[in-house]
Protein backbone atom coordinates (compact mmCIF):
# COMPACT_ATOMS: atom_id res chain seq x y z
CA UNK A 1 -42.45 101.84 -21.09
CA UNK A 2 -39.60 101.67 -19.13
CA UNK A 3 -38.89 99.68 -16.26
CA UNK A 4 -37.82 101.98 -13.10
CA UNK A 5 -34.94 100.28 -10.96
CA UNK A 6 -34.10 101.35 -7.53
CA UNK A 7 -30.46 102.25 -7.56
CA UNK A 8 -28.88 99.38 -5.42
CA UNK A 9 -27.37 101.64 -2.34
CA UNK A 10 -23.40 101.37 -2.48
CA UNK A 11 -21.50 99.87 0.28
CA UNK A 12 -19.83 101.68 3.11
CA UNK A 13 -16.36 102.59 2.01
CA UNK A 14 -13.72 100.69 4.24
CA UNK A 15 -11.56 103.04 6.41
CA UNK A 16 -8.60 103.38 5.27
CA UNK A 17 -5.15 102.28 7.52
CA UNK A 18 -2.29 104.77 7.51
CA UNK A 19 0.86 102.94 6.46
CA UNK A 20 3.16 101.53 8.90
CA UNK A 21 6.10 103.26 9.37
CA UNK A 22 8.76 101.14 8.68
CA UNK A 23 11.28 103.97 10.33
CA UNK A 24 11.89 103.44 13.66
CA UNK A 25 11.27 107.10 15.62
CA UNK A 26 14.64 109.06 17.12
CA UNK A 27 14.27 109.40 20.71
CA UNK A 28 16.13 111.40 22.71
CA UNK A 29 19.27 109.82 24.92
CA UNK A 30 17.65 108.98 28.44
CA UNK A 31 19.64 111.38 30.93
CA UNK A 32 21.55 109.15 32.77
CA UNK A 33 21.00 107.98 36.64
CA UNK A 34 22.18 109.86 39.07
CA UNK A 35 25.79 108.69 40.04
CA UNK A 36 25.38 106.48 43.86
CA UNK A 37 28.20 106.79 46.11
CA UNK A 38 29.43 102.66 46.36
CA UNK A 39 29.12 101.18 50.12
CA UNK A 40 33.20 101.39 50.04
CA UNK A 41 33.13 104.96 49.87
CA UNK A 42 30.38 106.35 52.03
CA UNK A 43 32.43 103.96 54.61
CA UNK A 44 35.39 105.89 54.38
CA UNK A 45 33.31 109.13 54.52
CA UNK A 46 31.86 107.64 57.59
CA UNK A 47 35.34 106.58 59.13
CA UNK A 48 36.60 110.32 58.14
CA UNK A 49 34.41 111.68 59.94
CA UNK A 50 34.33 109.82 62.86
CA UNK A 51 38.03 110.13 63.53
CA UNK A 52 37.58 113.96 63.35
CA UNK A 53 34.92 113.57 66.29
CA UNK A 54 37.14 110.60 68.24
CA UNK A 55 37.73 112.57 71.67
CA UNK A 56 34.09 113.78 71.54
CA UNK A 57 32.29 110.19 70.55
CA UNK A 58 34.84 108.43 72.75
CA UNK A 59 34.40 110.37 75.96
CA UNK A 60 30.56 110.18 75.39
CA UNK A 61 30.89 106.27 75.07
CA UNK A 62 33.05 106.63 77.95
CA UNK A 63 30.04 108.79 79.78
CA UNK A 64 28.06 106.13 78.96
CA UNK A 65 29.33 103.07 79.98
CA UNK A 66 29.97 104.71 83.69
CA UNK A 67 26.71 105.69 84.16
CA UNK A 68 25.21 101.88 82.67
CA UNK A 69 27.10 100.77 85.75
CA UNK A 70 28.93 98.34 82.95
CA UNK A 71 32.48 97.12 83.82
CA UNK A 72 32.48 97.31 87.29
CA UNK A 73 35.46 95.31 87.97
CA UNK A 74 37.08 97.61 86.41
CA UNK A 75 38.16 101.04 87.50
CA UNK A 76 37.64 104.74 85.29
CA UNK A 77 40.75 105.04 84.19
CA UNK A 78 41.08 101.69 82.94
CA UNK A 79 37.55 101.56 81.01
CA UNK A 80 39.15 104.70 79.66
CA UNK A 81 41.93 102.95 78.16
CA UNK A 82 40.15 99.94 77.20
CA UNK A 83 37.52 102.23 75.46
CA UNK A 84 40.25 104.28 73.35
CA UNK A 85 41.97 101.26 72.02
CA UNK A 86 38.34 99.61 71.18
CA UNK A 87 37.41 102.91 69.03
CA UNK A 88 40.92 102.53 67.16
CA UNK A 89 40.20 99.07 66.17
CA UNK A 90 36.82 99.23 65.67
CA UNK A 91 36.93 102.42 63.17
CA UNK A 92 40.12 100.31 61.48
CA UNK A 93 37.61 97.77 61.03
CA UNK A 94 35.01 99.60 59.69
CA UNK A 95 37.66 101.38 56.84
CA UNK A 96 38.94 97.94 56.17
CA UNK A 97 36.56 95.49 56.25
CA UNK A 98 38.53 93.03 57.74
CA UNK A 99 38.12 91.80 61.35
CA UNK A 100 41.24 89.96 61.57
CA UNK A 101 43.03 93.33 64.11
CA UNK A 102 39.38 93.39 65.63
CA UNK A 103 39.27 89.79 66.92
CA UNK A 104 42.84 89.82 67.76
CA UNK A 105 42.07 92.40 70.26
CA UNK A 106 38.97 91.10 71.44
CA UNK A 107 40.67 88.34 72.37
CA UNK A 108 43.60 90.17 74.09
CA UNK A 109 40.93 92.16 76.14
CA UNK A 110 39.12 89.04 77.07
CA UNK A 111 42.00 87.68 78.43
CA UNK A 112 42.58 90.49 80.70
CA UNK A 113 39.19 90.92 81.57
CA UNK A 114 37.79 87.54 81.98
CA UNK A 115 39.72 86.57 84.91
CA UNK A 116 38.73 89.37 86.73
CA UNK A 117 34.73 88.62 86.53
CA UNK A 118 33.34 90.78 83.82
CA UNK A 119 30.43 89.07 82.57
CA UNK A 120 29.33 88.36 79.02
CA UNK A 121 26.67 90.69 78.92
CA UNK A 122 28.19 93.47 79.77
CA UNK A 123 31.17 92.66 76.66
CA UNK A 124 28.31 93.02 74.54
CA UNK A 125 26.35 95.83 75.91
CA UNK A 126 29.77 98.43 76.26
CA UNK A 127 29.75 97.41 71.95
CA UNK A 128 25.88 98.21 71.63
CA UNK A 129 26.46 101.51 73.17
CA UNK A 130 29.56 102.26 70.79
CA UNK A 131 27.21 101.23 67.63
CA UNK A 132 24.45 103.61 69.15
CA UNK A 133 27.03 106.72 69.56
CA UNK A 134 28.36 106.49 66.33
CA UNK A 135 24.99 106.18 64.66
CA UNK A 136 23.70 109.41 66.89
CA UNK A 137 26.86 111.31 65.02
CA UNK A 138 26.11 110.09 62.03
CA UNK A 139 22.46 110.90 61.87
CA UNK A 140 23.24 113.99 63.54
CA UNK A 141 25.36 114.48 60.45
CA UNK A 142 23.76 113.77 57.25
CA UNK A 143 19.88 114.40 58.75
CA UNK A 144 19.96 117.44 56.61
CA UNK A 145 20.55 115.27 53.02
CA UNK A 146 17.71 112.19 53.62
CA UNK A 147 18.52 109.94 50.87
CA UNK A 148 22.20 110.45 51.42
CA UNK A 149 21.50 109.52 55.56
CA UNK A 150 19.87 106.58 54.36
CA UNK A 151 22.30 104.80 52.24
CA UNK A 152 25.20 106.07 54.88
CA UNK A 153 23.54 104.04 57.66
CA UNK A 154 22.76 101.42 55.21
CA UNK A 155 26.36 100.99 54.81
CA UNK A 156 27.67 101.56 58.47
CA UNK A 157 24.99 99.29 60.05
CA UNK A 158 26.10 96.02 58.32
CA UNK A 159 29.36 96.34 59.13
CA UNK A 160 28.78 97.65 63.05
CA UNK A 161 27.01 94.43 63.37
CA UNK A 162 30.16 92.57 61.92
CA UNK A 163 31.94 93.79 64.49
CA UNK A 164 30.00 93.25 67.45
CA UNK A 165 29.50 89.84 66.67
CA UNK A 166 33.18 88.92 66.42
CA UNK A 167 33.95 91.14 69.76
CA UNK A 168 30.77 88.97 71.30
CA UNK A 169 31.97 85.65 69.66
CA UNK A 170 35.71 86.33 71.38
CA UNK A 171 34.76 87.11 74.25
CA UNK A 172 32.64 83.72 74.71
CA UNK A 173 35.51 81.59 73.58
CA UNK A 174 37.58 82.75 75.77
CA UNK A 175 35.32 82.85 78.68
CA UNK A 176 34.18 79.59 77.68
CA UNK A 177 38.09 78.52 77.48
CA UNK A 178 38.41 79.78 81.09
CA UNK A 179 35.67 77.79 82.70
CA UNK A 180 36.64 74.64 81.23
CA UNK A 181 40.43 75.14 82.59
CA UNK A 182 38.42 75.66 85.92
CA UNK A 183 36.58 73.15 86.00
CA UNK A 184 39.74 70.53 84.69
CA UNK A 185 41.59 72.22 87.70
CA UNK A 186 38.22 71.48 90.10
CA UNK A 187 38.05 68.03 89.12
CA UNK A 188 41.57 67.27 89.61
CA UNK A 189 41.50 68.84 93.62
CA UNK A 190 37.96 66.83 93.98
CA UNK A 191 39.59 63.27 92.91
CA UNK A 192 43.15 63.28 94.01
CA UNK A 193 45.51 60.49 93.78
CA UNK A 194 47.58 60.07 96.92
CA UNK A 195 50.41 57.92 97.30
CA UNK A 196 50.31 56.12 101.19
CA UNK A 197 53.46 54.51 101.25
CA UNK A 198 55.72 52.80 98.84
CA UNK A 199 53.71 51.12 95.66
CA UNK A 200 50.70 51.84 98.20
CA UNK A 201 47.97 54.46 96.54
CA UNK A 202 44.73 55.75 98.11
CA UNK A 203 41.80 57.44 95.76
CA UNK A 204 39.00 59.09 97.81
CA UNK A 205 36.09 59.88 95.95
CA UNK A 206 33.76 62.72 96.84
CA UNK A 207 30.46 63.85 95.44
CA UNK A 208 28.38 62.60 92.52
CA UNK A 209 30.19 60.81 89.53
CA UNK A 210 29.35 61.37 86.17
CA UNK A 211 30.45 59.82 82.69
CA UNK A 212 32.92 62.47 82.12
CA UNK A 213 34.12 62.79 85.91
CA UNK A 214 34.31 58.85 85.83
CA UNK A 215 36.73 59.05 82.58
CA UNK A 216 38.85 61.63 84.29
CA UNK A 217 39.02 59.46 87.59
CA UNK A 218 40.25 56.44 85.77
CA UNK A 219 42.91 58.77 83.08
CA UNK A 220 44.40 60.25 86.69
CA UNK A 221 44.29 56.93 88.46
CA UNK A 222 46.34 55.12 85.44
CA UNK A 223 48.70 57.86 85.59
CA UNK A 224 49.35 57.36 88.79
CA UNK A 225 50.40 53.94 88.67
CA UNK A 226 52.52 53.82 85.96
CA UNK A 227 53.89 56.99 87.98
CA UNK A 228 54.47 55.63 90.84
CA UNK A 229 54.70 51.81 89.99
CA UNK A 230 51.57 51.08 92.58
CA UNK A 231 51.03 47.56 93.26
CA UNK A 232 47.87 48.30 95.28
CA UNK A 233 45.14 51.27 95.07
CA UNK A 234 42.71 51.69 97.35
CA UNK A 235 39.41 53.72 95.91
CA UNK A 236 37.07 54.68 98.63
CA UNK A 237 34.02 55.84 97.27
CA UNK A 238 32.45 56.37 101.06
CA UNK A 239 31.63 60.22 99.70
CA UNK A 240 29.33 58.90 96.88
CA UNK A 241 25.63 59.26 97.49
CA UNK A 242 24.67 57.02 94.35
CA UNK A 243 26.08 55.85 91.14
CA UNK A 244 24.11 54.41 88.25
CA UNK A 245 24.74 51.96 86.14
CA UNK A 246 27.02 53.53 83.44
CA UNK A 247 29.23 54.65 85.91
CA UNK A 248 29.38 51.36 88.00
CA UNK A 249 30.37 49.78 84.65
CA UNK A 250 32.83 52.10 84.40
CA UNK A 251 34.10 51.98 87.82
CA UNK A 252 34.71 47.82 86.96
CA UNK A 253 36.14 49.09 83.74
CA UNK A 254 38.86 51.23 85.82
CA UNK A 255 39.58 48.00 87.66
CA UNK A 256 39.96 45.84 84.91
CA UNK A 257 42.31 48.31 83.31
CA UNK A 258 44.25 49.17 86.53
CA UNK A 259 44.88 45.32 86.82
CA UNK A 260 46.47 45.33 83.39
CA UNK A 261 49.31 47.57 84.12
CA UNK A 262 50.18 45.47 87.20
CA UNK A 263 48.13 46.93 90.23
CA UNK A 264 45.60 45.24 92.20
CA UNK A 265 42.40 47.43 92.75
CA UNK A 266 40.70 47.19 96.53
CA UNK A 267 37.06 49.13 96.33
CA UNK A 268 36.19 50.56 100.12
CA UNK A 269 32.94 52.19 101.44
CA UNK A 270 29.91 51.03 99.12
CA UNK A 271 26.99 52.31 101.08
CA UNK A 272 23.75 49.90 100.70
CA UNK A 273 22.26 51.94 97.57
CA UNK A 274 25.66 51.32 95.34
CA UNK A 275 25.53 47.50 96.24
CA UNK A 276 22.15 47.30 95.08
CA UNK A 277 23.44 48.97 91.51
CA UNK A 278 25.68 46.98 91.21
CA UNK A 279 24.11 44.05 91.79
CA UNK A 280 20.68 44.65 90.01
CA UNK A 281 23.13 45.90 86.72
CA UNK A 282 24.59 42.38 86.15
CA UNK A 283 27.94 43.98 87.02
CA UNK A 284 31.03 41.47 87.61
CA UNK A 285 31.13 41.42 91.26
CA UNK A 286 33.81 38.35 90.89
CA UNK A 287 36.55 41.15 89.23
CA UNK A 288 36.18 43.79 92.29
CA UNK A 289 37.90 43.40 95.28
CA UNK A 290 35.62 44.71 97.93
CA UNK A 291 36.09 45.74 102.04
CA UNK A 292 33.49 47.62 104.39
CA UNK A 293 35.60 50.61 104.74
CA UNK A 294 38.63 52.14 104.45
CA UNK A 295 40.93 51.11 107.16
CA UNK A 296 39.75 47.46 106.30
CA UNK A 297 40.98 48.64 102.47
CA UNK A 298 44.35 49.61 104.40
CA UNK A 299 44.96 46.98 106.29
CA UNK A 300 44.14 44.46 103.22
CA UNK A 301 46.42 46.86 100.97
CA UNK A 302 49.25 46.20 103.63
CA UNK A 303 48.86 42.51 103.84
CA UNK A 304 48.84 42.17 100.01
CA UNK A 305 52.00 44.55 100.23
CA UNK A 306 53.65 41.96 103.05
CA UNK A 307 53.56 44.90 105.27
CA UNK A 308 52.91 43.44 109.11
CA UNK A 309 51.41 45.73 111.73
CA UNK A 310 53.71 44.93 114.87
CA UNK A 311 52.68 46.58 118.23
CA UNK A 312 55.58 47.75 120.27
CA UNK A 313 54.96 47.97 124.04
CA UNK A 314 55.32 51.69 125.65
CA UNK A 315 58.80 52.08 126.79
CA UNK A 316 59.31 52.48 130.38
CA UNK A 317 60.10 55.76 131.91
């Protein structure tokens, strides 16, 4: 009898992989991007177009300015002026890129206008409003082509801002320049070196003395003597309310140095406050020659001189 085997069930055929393709696929050429205008060119399109609209954009800066109640000092028809030669240079700028013209001018106007009170902030709000007209025109402009607006004004803004921050940084300088020639011119008038009589000079000080005043006070005083070949100064410092210890160091200095070219230094008027300074500082009382006040500083200058007072009796009529 035969023996009955159960047929063994086959395995599970393996799927089989299609065959890499060793080819690689033909695509089609990508369409290439859209051509973008470059920054240099949509600012040339920009200048263009603001020179066509000059009178218009200028005379509504113009409007503008007037009714900010900006420039005061200055009259209508000279804001007008001012204002046309400012939209020349500033469109040049723009086209150009340079600000070389632009902060020539700036500093022209600021030279003319400084003098005659115009204030800072109004420099750099007259430039804000000029930035905000053009940008109405251009918006006004391209608002119909968005993308196109958007890289225009991402183009003009940059530069706009260039240029009011070199007009702004001018006009500081020279403001700044101003002020400091004022207050050289201030200083000089508040310390003034007088000559009395021959080799004889007097230096009345007024006010509070600070490091810087104190260096000025001694540069004019040594000037002074080698000007006038001064034998004996007299500095009256009645005026001064107080004086701390740098400056009474200094003041010693000014003695010291004054002695050196030849001139004998006599110190009038130290109130009860300054003495106490000078004293509680460790300053070298033994180098200052010191008097109560100032016609005991004459008198002492004159003796030291060889000067003699002589009273002459009233004639008889």
């Amino acid at each position: 009898m035969r023996a009955y085997r159960s047929p063994v069930p086959a395995a599970p055929a393996r799927p089989r992989l299609a065959p890499a393709r060793t080819g690689r696929r033909s695509a089609e050429p990508d369409a290439p991007p859209p051509a973008r205008t470059s920054a240099a060119v949509l600012l040339r399109e920009i200048v263009a177009h603001l020179r066509q609209c000059r009178v218009q954009l200028r005379d509504e800066w113009v409007r503008r300015i007037i009714e900010a109640r900006t420039l005061t000092a200055m009259s209508q028809e000279e804001i007008f002026a001012e204002a046309t030669s400012i939209y020349d240079n500033y469109l040049d700028a723009l086209e150009t890129g340079t600000l070389e013209a632009v902060q020539a001018y700036a500093g022209q106007l600021s030279e003319r206008i400084v003098p005659r009170g115009v204030e800072t902030r109004e420099v750099v709000g007259i430039v804000l409003l000029l930035r905000d007209v053009l940008a109405r025109s251009l918006f006004a402009n391209y608002r119909a082509d968005f993308p196109l607006l958007n890289r225009v004004l991402d183009a003009y803004e940059p530069a706009a801002n260039r240029i009011a921050t070199t007009v702004a940084a001018g006009f500081v300088h020279e403001r700044e320049r101003v002020i400091r020639e004022q207050q050289e011119a201030i200083r000089e008038l508040s310390t003034p070196v007088l000559p009395v009589r021959e080799r004889l000079l007097i230096l009345p000080i007024i006010g509070l003395i600070d490091a810087q005043r104190a260096r000025q006070l001694t540069e004019q005083l040594l000037r002074a003597i080698r000007a006038n070949r001064a034998k004996v100064v007299v500095i009256d410092i009645t005026g001064v309310p107080a004086m701390d210890a740098d400056v009474a160091n200094h003041l010693v200095r000014t003695v010291d140095a004054a002695r050196l070219q030849g001139a004998m230094v006599i110190v009038t008027g130290l109130s009860p406050e300054i003495a106490q300074t000078l004293v509680t500082t460790g300053v070298d009382l033994g180098k200052m020659n010191t008097v109560g006040d100032l016609q005991g500083g004459m008198e002492e200058a004159e003796r030291l001189l060889g000067y003699r007072v002589i009273q002459v009796p009233e004639a008889k009529r």
